[in-house]
Protein backbone atom coordinates (compact mmCIF):
# COMPACT_ATOMS: atom_id res chain seq x y z
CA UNK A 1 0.00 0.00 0.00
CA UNK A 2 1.09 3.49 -0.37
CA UNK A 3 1.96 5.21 2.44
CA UNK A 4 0.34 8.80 4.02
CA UNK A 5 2.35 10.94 5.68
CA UNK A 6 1.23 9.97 9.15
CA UNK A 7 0.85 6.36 8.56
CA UNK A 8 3.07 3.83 7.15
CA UNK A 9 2.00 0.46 5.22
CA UNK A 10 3.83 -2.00 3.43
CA UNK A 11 4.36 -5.47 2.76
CA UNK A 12 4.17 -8.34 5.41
CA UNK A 13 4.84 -11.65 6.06
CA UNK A 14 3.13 -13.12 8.73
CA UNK A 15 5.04 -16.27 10.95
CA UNK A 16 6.16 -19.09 8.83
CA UNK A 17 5.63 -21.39 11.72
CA UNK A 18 1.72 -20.18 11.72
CA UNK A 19 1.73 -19.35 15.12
CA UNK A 20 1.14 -16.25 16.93
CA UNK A 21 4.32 -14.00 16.27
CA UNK A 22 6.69 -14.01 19.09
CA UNK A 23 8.85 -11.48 17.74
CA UNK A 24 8.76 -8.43 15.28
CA UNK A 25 11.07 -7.65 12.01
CA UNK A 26 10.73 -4.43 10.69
CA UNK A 27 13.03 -3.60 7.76
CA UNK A 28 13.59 -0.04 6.57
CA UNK A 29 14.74 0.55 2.61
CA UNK A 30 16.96 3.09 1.40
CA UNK A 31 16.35 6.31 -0.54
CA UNK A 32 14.31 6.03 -3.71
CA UNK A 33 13.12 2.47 -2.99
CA UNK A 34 9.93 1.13 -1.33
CA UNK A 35 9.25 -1.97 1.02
CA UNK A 36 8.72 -4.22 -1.72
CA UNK A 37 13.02 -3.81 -1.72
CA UNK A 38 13.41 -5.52 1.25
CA UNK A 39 10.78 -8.11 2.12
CA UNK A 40 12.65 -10.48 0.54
CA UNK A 41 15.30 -10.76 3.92
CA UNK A 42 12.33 -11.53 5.82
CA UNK A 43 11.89 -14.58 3.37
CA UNK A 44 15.37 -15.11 3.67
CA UNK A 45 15.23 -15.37 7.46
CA UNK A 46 11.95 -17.24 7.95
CA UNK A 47 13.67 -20.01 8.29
CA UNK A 48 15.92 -19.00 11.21
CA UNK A 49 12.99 -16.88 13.01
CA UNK A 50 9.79 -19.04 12.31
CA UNK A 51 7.89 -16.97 15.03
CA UNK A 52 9.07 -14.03 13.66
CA UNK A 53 6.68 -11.85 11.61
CA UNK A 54 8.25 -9.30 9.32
CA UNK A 55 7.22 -5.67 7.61
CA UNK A 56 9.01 -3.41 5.21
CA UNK A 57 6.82 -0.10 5.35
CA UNK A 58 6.67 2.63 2.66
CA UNK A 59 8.58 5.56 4.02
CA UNK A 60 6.65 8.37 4.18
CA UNK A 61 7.21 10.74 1.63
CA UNK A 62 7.25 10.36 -2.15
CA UNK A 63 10.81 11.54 -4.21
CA UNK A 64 10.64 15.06 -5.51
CA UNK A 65 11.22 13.67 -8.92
CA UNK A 66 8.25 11.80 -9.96
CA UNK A 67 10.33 9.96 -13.21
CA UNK A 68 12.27 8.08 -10.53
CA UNK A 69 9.55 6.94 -8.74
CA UNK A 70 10.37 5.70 -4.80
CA UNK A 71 10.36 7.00 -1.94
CA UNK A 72 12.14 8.64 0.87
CA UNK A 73 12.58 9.29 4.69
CA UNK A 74 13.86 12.63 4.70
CA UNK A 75 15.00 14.96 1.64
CA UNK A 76 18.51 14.22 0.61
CA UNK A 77 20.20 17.59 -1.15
CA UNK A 78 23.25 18.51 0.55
CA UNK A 79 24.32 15.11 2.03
CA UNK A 80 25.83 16.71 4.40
CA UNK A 81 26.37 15.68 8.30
CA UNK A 82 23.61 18.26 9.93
CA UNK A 83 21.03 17.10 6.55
CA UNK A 84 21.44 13.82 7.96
CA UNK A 85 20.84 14.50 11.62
CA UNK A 86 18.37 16.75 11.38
CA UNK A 87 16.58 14.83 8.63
CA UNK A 88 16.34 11.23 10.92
CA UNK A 89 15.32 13.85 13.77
CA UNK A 90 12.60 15.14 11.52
CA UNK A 91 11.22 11.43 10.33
CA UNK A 92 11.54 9.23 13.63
CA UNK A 93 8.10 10.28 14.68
CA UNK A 94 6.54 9.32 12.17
CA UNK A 95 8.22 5.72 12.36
CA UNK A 96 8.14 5.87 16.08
CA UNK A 97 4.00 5.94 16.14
CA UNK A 98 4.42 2.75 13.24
CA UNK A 99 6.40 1.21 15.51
CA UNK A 100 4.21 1.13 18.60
CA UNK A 101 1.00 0.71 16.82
CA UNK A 102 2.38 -2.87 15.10
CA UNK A 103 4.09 -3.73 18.73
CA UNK A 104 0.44 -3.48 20.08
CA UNK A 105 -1.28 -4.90 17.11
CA UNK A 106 0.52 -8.20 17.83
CA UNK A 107 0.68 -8.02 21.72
CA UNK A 108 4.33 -7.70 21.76
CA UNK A 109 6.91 -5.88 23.75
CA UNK A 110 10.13 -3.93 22.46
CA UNK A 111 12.10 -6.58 23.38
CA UNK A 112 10.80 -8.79 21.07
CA UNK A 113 11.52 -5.62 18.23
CA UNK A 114 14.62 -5.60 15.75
CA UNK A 115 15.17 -2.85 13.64
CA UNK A 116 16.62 -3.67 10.03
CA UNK A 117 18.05 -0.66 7.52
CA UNK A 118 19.70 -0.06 4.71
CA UNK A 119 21.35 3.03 3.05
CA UNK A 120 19.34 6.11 4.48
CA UNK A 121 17.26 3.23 6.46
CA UNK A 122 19.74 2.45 8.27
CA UNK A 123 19.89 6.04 9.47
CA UNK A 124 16.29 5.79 10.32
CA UNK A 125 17.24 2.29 12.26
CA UNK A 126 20.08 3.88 14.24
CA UNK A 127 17.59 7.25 14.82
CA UNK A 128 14.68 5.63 16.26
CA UNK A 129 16.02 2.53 17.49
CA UNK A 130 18.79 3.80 19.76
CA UNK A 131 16.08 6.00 21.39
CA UNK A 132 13.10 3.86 22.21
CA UNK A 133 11.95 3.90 25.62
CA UNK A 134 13.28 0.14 25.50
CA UNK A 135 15.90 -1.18 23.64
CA UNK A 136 14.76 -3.28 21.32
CA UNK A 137 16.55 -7.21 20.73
CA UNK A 138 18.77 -5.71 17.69
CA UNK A 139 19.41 -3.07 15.60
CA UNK A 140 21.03 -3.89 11.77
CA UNK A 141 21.80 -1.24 9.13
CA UNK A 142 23.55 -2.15 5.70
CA UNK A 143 25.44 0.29 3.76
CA UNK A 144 24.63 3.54 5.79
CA UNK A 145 26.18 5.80 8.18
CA UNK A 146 24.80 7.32 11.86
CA UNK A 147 23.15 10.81 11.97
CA UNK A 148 24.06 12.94 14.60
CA UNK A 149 27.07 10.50 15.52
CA UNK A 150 27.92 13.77 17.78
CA UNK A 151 24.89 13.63 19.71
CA UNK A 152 24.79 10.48 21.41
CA UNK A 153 24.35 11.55 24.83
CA UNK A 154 21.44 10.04 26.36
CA UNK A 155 20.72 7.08 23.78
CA UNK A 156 19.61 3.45 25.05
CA UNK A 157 22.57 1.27 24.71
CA UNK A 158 20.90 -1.61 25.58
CA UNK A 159 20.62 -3.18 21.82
CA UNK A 160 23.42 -4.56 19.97
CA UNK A 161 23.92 -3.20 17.01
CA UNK A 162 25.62 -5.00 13.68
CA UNK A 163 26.86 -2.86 10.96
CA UNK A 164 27.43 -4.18 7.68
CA UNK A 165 29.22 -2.28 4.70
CA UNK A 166 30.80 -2.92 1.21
CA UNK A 167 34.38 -2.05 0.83
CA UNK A 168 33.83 -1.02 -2.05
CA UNK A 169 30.55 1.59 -1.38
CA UNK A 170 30.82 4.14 -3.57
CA UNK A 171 27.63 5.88 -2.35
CA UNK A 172 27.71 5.79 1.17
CA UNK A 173 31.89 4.74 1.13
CA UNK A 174 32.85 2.42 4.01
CA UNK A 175 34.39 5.23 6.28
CA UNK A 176 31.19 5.76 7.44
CA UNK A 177 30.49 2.32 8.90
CA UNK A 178 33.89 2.75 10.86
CA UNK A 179 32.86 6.17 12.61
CA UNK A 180 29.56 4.61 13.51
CA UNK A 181 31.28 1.63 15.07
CA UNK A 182 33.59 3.99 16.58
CA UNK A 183 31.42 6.11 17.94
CA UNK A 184 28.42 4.05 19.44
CA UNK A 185 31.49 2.14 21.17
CA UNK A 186 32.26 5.04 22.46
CA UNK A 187 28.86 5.49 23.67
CA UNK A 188 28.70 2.08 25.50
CA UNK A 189 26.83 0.23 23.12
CA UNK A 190 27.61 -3.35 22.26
CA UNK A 191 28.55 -2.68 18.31
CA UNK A 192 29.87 -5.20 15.73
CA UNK A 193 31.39 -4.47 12.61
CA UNK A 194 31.63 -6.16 9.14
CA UNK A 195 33.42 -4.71 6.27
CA UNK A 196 32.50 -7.16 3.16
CA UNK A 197 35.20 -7.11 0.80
CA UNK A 198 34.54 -5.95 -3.27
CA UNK A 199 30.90 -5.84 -2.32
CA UNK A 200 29.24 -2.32 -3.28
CA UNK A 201 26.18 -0.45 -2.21
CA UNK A 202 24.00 -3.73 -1.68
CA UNK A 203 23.43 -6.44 0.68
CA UNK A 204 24.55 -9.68 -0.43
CA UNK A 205 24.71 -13.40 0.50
CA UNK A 206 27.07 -12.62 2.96
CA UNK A 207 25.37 -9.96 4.28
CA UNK A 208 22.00 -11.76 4.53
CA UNK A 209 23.52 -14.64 6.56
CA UNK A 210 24.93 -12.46 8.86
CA UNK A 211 22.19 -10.89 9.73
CA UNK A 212 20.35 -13.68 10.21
CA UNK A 213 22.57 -15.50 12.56
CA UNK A 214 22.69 -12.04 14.43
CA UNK A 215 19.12 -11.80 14.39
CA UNK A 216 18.46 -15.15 15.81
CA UNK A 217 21.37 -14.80 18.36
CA UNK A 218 19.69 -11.52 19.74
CA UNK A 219 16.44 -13.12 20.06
CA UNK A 220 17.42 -15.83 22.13
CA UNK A 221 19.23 -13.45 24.70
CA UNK A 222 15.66 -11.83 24.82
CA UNK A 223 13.32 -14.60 26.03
């Protein structure tokens, strides 16, 4: 479904075990892409996280240039480091109010939450999920960089986070990963980092696999 700019949709799967979900995926695309991107980790992972029920939602706003199609969480013109911060600061409302209403609508707790991203989705991830009111299980963000890396003061450092990057990113270039890693360690939270060699601005095999063991690990530390 398309999304509104107060309420986010977009594709689901529900548990592939056909139970009542025990835990909640929710994966976040990058600029100028849509949920339909994504959902295909949750398929990916089903298999590792049978109780798990996954969503990719819509970001909220539609790109300034219709030709392109896709959408976007915040405006991207300057790329610069306050664009970024104050961009994620602008959109995690919005995502927060998603996230509680889908916690709720399966009668789950943020414990049972992870928080997938990639490219300006994983900026959204990092935003909102190092400033719930409880950490969620885990945090994940391919290929993208922290806002406001300078304003970490007061965060929940209670999830671990895994950050995954190509080497060879020439969009969002793999420095980026290492000051996020650098700085959330900093900032007391329990921070992994994988640099995937030749791979680009994508998640691959590799990537997918280790998000999934990282996914189920995190889980399991949360029942």
């Amino acid at each position: 479904m398309a999304a509104g700019p107060l309420l986010l949709d977009g594709p689901r799967l529900a548990p592939a075990s056909g139970k009542p979900a025990r835990q909640l995926v929710v994966i976040l695309h990058g600029y100028g892409a849509d949920g339909a991107d994504l959902i295909d980790l949750g398929r990916a992972w089903q298999g590792q996280l049978p109780d798990a029920a996954f969503v990719a939602p819509d970001a909220p706003e539609q790109l300034p240039f219709e030709a392109f199609g896709g959408r976007q969480w915040f405006a991207l013109t300057e790329r610069t480091p306050a664009e970024y911060r104050l961009g994620a600061e602008a959109a995690q409302p919005v995502l927060d109010r998603f996230l509680d209403a889908e916690l709720e609508a399966l009668s789950l707790d943020e414990r049972s939450l992870a928080l997938v991203g990639f490219s300006q989705g994983a900026m959204m991830t990092f935003q909102a999920g190092l400033r719930r009111r409880t950490a969620p299980a885990a945090l994940i963000g391919y290929s993208g960089l922290l806002p406001g890396a300078d304003r970490l003061a007061g965060i929940n450092t209670g999830s671990p986070v895994l950050i995954v990057h190509g080497t060879e990113d020439d969009v969002v270039p793999c420095y980026h990963a290492e000051a996020a890693y650098g700085a959330l360690g900093a900032a007391g939270v329990e921070t992994t980092l994988q640099e995937l060699t030749g791979l680009g601005h994508g998640i691959d095999e590799r990537g997918m696999v280790l998000g999934g063991r990282f996914l189920e690990k995190a889980f399991s530390r949360s029942d």
